[in-house]
N, C-alpha and C. Protein backbone atom coordinates (compact mmCIF):
# COMPACT_ATOMS: atom_id res chain seq x y z
N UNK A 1 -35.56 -11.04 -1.16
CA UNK A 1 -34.44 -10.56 -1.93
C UNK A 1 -33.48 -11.70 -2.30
N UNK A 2 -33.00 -12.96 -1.36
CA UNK A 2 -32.16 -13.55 -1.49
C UNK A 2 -32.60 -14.92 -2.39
N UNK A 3 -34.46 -14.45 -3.11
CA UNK A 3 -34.66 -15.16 -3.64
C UNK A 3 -34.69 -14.92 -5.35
N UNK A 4 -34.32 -13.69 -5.21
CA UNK A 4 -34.12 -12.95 -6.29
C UNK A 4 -33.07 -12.74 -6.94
N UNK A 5 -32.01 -13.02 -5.58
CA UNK A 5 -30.75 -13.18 -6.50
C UNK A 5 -30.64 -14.40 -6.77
N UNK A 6 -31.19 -15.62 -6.61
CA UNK A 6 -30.90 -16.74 -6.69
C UNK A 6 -31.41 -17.02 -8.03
N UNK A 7 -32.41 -16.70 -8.16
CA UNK A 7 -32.97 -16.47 -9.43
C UNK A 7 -32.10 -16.03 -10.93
N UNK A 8 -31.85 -14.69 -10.04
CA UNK A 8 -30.98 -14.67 -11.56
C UNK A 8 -29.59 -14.93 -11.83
N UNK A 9 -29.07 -15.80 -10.65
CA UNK A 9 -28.01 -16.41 -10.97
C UNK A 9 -28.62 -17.75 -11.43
N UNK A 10 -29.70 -18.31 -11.25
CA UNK A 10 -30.03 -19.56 -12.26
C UNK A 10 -30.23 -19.35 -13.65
N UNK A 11 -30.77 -18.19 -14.19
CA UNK A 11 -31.00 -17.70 -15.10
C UNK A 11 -29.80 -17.54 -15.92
N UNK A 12 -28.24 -17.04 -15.45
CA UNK A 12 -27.24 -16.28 -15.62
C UNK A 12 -26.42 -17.87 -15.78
N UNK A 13 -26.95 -18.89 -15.59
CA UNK A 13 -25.94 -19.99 -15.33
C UNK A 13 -26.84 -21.07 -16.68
N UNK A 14 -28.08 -21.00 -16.40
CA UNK A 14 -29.03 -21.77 -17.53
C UNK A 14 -28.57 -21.00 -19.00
N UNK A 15 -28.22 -20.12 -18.89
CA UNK A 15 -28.01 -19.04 -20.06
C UNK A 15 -27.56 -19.49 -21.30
N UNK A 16 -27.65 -19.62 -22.52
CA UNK A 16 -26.41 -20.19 -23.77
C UNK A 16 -24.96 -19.75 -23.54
N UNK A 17 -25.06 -18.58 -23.08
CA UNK A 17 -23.79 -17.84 -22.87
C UNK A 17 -23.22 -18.61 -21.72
N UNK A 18 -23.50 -18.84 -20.34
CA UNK A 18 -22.79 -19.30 -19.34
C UNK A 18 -22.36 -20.88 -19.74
N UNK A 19 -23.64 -21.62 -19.94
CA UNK A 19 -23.54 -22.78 -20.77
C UNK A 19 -22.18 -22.73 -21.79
N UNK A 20 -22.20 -22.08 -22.41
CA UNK A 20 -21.09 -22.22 -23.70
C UNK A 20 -19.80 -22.02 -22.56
N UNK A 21 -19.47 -21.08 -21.84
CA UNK A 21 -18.25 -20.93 -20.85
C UNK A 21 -17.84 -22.26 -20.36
N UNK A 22 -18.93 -22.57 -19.76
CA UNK A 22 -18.92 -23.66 -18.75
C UNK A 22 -18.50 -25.05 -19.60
N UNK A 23 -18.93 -25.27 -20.78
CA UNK A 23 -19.03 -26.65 -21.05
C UNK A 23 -18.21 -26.67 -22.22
N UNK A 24 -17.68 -25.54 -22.61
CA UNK A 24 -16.83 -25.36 -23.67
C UNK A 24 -15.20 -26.18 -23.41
N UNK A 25 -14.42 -26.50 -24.03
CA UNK A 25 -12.98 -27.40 -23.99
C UNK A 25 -11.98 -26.30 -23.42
N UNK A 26 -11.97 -25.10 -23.79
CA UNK A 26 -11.22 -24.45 -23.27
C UNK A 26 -11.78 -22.43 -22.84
N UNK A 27 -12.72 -22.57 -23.30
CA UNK A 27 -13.24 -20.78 -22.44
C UNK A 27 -13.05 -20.89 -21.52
N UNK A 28 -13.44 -21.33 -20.70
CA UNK A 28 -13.45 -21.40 -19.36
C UNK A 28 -12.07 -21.02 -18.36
N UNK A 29 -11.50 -22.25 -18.68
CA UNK A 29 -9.67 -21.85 -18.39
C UNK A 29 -8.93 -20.73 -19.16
N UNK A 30 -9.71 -20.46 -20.35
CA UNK A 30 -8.65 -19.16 -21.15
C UNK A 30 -9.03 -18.08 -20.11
N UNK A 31 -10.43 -18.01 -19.56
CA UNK A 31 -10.85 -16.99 -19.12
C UNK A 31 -10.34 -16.68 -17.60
N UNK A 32 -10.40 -17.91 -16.88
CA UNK A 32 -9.87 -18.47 -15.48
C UNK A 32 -8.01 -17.88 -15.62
N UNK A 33 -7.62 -18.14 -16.48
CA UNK A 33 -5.98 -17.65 -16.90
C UNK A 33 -5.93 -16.48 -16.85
N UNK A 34 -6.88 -15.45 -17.55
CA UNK A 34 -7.00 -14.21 -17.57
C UNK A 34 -7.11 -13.79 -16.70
N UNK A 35 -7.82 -14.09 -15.79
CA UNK A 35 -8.91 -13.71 -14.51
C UNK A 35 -7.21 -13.54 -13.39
N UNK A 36 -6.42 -14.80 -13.53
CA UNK A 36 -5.39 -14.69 -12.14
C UNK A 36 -4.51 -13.99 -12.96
N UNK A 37 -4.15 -13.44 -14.34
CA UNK A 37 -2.70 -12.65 -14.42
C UNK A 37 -3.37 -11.72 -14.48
N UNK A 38 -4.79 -11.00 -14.38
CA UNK A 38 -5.02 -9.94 -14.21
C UNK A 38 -5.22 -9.55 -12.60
N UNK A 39 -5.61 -10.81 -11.85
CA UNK A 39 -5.04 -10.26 -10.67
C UNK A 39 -3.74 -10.45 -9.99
N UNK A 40 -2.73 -10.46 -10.98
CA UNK A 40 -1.34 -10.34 -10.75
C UNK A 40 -0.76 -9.20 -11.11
N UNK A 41 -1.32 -8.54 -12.13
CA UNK A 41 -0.76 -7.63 -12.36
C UNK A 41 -1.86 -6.07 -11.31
N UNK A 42 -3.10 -6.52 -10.79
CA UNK A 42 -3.39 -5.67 -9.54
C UNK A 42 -2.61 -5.49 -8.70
N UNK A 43 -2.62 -6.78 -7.66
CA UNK A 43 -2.49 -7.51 -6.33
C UNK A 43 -0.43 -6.60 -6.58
N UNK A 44 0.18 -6.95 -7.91
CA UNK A 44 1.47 -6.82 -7.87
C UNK A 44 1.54 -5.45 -7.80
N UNK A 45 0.93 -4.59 -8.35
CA UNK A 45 1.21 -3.20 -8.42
C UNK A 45 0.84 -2.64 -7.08
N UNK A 46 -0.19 -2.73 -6.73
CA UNK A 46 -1.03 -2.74 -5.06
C UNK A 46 0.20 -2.85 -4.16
N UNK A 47 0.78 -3.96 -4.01
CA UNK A 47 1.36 -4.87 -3.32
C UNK A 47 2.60 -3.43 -3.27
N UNK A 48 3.18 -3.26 -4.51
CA UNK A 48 4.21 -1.97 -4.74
C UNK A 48 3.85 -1.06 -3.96
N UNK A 49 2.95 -0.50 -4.06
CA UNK A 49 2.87 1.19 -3.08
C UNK A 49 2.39 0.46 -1.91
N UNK A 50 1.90 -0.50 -1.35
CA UNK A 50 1.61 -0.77 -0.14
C UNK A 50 3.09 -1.46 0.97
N UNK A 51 3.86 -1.82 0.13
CA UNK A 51 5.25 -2.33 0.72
C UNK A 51 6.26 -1.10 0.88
N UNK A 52 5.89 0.06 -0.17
CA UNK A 52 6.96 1.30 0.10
C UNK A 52 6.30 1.99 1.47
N UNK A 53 5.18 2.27 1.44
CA UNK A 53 4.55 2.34 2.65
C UNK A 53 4.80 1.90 3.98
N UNK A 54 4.83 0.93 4.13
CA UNK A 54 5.41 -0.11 4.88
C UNK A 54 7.52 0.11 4.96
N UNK A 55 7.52 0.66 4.40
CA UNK A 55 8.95 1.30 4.38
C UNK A 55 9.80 -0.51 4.02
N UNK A 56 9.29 -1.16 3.66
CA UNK A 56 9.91 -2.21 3.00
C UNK A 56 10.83 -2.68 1.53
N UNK A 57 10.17 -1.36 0.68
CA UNK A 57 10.69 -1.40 -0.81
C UNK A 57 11.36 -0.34 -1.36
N UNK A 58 11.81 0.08 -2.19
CA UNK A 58 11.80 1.64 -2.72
C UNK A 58 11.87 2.91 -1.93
N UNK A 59 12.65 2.85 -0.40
CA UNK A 59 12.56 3.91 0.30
C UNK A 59 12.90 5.13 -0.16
N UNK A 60 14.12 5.28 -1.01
CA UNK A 60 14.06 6.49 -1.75
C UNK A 60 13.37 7.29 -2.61
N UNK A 61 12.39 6.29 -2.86
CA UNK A 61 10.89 6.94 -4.19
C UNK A 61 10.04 7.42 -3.26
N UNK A 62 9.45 8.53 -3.71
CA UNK A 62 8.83 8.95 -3.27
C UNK A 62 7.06 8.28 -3.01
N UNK A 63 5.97 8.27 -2.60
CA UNK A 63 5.10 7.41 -2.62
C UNK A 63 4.08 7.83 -3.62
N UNK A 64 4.10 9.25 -3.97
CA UNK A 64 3.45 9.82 -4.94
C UNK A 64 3.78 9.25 -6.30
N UNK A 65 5.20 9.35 -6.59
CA UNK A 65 5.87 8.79 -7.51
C UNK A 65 5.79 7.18 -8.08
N UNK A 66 5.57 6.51 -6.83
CA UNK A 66 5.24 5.13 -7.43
C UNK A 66 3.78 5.17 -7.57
N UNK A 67 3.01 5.89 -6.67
CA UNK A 67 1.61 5.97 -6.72
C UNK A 67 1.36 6.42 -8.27
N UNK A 68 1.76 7.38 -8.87
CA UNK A 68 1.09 8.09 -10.08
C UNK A 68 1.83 6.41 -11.45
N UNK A 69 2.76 5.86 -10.98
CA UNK A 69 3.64 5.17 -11.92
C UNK A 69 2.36 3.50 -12.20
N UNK A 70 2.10 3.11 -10.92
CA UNK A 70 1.03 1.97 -11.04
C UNK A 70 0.00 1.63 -10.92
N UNK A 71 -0.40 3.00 -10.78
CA UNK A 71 -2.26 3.14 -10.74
C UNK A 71 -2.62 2.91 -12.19
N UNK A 72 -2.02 3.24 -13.27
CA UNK A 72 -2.86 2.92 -14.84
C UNK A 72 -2.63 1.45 -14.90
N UNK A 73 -0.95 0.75 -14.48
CA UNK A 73 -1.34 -0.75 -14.22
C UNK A 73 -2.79 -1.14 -13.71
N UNK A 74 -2.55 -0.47 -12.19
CA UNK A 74 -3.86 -1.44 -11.73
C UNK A 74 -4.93 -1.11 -11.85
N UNK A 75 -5.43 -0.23 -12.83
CA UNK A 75 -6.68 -0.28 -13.37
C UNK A 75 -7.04 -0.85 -14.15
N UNK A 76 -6.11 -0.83 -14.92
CA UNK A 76 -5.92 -2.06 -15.90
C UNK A 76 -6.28 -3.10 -15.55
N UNK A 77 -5.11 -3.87 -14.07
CA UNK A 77 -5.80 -5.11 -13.69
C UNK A 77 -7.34 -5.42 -13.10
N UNK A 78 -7.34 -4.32 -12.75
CA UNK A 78 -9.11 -4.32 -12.23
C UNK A 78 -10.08 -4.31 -13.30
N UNK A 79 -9.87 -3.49 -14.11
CA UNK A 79 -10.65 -3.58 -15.12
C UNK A 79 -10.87 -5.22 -15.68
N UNK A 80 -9.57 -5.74 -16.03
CA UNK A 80 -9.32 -7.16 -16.47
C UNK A 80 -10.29 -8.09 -15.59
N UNK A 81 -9.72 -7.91 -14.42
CA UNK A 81 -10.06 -9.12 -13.38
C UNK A 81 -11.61 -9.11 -13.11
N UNK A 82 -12.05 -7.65 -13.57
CA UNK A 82 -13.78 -7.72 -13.23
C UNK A 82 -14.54 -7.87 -14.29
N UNK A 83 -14.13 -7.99 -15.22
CA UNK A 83 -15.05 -8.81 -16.66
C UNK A 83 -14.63 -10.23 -16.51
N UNK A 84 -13.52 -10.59 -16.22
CA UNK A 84 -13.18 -11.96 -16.28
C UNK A 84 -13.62 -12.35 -15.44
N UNK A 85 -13.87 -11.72 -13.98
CA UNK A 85 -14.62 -12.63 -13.09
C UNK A 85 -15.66 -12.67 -13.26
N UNK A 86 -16.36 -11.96 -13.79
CA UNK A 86 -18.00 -11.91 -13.89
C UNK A 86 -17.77 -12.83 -14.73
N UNK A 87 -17.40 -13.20 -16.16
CA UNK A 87 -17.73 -14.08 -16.78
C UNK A 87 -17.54 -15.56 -16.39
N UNK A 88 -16.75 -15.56 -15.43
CA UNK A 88 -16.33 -17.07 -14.65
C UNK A 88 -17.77 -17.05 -13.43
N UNK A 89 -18.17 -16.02 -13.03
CA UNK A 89 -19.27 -16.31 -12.81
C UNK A 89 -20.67 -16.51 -13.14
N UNK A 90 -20.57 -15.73 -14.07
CA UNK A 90 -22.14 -16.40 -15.14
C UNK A 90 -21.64 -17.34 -15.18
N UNK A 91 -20.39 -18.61 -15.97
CA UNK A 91 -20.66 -20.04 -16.37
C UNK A 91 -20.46 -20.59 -15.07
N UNK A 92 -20.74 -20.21 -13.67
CA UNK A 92 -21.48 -21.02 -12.90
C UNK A 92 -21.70 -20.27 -11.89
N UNK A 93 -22.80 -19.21 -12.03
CA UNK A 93 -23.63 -18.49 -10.69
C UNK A 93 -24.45 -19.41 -9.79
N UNK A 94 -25.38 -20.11 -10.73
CA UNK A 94 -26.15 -21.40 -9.43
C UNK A 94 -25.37 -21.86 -8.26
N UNK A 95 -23.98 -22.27 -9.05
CA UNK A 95 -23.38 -23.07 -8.12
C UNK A 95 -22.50 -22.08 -6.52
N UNK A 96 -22.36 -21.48 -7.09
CA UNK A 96 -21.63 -20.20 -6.18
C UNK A 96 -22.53 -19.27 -6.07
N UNK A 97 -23.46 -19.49 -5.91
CA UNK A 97 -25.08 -18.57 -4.97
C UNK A 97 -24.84 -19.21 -3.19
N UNK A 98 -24.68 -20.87 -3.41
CA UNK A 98 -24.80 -21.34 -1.74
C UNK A 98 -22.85 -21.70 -1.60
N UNK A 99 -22.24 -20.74 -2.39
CA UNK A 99 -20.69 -21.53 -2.43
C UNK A 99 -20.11 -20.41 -1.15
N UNK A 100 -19.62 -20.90 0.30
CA UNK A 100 -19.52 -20.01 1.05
C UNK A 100 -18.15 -19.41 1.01
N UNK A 101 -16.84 -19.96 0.15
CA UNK A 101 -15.58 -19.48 -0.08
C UNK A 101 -15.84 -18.21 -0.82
N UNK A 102 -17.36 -18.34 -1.78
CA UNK A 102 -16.88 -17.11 -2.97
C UNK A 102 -17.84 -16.21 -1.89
N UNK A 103 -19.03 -16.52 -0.85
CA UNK A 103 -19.16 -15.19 -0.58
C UNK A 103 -18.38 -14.73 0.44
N UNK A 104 -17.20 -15.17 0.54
CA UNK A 104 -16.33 -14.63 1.83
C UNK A 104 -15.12 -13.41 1.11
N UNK A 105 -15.14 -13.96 -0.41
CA UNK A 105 -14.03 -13.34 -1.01
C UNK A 105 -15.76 -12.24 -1.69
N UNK A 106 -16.43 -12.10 -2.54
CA UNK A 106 -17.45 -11.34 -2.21
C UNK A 106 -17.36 -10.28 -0.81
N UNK A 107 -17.56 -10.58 0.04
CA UNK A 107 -17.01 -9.62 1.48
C UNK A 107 -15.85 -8.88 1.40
N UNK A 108 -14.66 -9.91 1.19
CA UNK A 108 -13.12 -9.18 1.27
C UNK A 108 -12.93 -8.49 0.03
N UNK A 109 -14.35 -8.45 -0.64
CA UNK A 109 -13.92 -7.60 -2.15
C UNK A 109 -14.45 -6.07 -2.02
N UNK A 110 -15.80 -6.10 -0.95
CA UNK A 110 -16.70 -5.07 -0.81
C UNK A 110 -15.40 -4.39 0.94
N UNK A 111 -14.40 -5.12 1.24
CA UNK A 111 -13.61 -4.58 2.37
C UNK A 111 -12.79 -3.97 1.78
N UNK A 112 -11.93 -4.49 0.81
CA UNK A 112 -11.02 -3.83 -0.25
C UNK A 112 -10.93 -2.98 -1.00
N UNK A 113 -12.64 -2.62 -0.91
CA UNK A 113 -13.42 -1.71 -1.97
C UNK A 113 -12.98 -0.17 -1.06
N UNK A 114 -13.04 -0.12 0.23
CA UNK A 114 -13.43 0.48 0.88
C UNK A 114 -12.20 0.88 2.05
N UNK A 115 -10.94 0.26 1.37
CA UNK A 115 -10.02 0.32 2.36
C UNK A 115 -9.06 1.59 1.33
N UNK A 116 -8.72 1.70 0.29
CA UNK A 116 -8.86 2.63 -0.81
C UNK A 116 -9.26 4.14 -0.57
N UNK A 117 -10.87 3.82 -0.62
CA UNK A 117 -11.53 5.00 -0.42
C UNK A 117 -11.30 5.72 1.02
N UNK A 118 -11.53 4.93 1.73
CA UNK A 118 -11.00 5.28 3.19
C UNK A 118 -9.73 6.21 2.97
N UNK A 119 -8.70 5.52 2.54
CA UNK A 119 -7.05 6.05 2.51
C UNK A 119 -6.92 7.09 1.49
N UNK A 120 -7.96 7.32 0.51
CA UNK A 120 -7.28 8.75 -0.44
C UNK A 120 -8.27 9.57 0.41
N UNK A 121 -9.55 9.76 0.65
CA UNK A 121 -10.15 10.55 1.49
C UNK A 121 -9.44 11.07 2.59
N UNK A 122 -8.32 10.33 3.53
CA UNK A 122 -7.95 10.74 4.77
C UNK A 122 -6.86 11.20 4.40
N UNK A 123 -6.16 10.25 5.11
CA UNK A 123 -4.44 10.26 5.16
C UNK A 123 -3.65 10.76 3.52
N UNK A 124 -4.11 10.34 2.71
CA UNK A 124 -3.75 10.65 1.48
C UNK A 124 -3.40 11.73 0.98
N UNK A 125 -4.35 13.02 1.74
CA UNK A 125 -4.87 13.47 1.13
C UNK A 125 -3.51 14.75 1.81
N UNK A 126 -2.69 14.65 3.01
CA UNK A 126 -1.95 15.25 3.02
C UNK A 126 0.06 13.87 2.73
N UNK A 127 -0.23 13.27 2.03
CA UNK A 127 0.86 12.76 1.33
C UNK A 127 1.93 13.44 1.13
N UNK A 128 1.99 15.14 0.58
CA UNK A 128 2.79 15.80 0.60
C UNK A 128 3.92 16.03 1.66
N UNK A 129 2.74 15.56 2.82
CA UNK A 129 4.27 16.27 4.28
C UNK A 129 4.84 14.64 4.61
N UNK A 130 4.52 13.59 4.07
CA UNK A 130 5.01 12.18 4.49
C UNK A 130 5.27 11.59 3.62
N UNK A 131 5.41 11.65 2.18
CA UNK A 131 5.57 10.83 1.04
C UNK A 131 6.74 10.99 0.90
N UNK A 132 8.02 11.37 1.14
CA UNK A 132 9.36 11.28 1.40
C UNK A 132 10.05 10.53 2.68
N UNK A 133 9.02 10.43 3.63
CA UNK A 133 10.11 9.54 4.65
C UNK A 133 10.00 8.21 4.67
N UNK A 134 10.95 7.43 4.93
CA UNK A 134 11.09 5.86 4.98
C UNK A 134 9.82 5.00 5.36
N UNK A 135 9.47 5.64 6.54
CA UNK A 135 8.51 4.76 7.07
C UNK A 135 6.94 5.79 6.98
N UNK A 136 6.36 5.26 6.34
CA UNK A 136 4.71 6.08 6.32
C UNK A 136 4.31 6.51 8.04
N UNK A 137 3.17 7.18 7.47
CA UNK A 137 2.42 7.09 9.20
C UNK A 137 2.03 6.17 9.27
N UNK A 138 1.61 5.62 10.71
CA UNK A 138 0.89 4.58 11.51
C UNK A 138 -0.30 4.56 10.53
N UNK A 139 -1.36 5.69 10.06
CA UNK A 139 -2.59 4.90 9.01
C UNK A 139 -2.41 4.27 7.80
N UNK A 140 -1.13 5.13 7.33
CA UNK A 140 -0.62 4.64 5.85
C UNK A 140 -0.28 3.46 6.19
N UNK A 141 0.24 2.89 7.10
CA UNK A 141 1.43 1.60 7.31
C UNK A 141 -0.41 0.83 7.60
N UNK A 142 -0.92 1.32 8.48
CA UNK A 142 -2.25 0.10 8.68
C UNK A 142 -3.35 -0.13 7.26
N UNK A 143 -3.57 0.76 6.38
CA UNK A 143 -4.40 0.62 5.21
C UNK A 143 -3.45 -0.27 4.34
N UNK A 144 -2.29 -0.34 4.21
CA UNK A 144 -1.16 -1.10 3.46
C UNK A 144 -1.07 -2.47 4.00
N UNK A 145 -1.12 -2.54 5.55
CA UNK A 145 -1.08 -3.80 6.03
C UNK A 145 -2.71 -4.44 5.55
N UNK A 146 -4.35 -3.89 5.79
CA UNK A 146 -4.77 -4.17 5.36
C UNK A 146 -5.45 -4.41 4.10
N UNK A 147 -4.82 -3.98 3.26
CA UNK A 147 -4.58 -3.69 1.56
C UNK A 147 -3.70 -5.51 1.49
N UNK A 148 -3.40 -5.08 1.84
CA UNK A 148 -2.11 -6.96 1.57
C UNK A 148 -3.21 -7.86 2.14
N UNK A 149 -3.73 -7.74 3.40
CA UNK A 149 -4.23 -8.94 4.39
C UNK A 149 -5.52 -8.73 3.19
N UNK A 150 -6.00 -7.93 2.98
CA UNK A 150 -7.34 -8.49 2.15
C UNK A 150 -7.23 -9.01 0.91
N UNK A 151 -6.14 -8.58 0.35
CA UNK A 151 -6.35 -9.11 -1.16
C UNK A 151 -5.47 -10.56 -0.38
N UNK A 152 -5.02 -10.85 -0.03
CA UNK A 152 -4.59 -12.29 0.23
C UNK A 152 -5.69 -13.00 0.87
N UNK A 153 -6.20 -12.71 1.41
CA UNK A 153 -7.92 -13.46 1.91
C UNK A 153 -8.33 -14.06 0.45
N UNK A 154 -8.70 -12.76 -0.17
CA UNK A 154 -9.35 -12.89 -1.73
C UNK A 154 -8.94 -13.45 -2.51
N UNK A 155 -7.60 -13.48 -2.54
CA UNK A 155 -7.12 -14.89 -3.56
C UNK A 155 -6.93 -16.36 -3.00
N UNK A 156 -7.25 -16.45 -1.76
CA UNK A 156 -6.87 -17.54 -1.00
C UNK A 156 -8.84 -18.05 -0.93
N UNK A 157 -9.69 -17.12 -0.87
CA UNK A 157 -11.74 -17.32 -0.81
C UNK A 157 -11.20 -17.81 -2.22
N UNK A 158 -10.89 -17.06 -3.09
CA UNK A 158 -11.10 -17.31 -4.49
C UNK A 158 -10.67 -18.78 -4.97
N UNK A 159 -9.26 -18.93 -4.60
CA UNK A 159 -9.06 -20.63 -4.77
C UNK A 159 -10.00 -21.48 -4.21
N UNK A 160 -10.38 -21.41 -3.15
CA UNK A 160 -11.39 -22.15 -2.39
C UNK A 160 -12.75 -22.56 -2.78
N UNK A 161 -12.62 -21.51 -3.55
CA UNK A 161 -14.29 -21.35 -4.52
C UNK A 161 -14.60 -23.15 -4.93
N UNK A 162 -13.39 -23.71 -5.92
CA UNK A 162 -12.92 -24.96 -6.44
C UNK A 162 -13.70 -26.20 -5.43
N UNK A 163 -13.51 -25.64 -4.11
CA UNK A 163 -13.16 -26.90 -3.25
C UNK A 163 -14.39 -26.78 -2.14
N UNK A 164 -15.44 -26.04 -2.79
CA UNK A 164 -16.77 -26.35 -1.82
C UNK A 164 -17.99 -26.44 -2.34
């Protein structure tokens, strides 16, 4: 299997298309630019309902209320940040097949994926009797703490990508 993906990240990197990213004067960075204000405008909105949570921001808003207000943001940014990253990774998959920063942020992306789903499935799902008080419950306050700790992994794997 792990010879198969290797494969078609050589393929995905030999490509005209990755080629043109890669070796072009400026795609690359227009796209790399895109790639971090779209995960600014995630990570920032995220960062919002996970700090009211945390009873740190906005204690008087309700959590529903900021929840329904920056979820079309951050789909937005997700949407953004996952074409742009894919395309920063076709113009160089070979190289980030054995690059161990991007598969660590790879990991903290498939943890992040799943820290979400976890929290509207459970706790979320009675929001109604806790989305007015200052301080969340103990799960809300821990999916928020790890909502922050992962996407800061992921942008911190992601810089790193550069430097291995």
């Amino acid at each position: 299997m792990s010879h198969l993906i290797q494969h078609v990240c050589q393929l995905l990197y030999d490509s005209q298309f990755g080629t043109y990213i890669r070796e072009s004067d400026y795609a690359f960075s227009v796209i790399e630019s895109v790639h971090v204000l779209a995960i600014t405008l995630l990570v920032g909105s995220i960062a919002l309902l996970d700090l009211r949570m945390l009873g740190v921001v906005l204690r008087g808003v309700s959590v529903t209320r900021i929840a329904h207000t920056v979820f079309p943001l951050t789909w937005s940014g997700f949407a953004i940040m996952f074409v742009s990253g894919f395309l920063l990774f076709w113009a160089e998959a070979a190289k980030n097949y054995g690059n161990p920063a991007f598969r660590v942020k790879l990991v903290l992306l498939a943890l992040v994926g799943l820290n979400p789903l976890i929290f509207h499935t459970t706790i979320y799902r009675r929001v109604h009797e806790w989305e007015l008080l200052e301080l969340s419950p103990w799960r809300a306050r821990a999916a928020a703490i790890a909502s922050l700790s992962l996407w800061s992994g992921i942008i911190v794997a992601g810089r790193m990508i550069a430097y291995f």
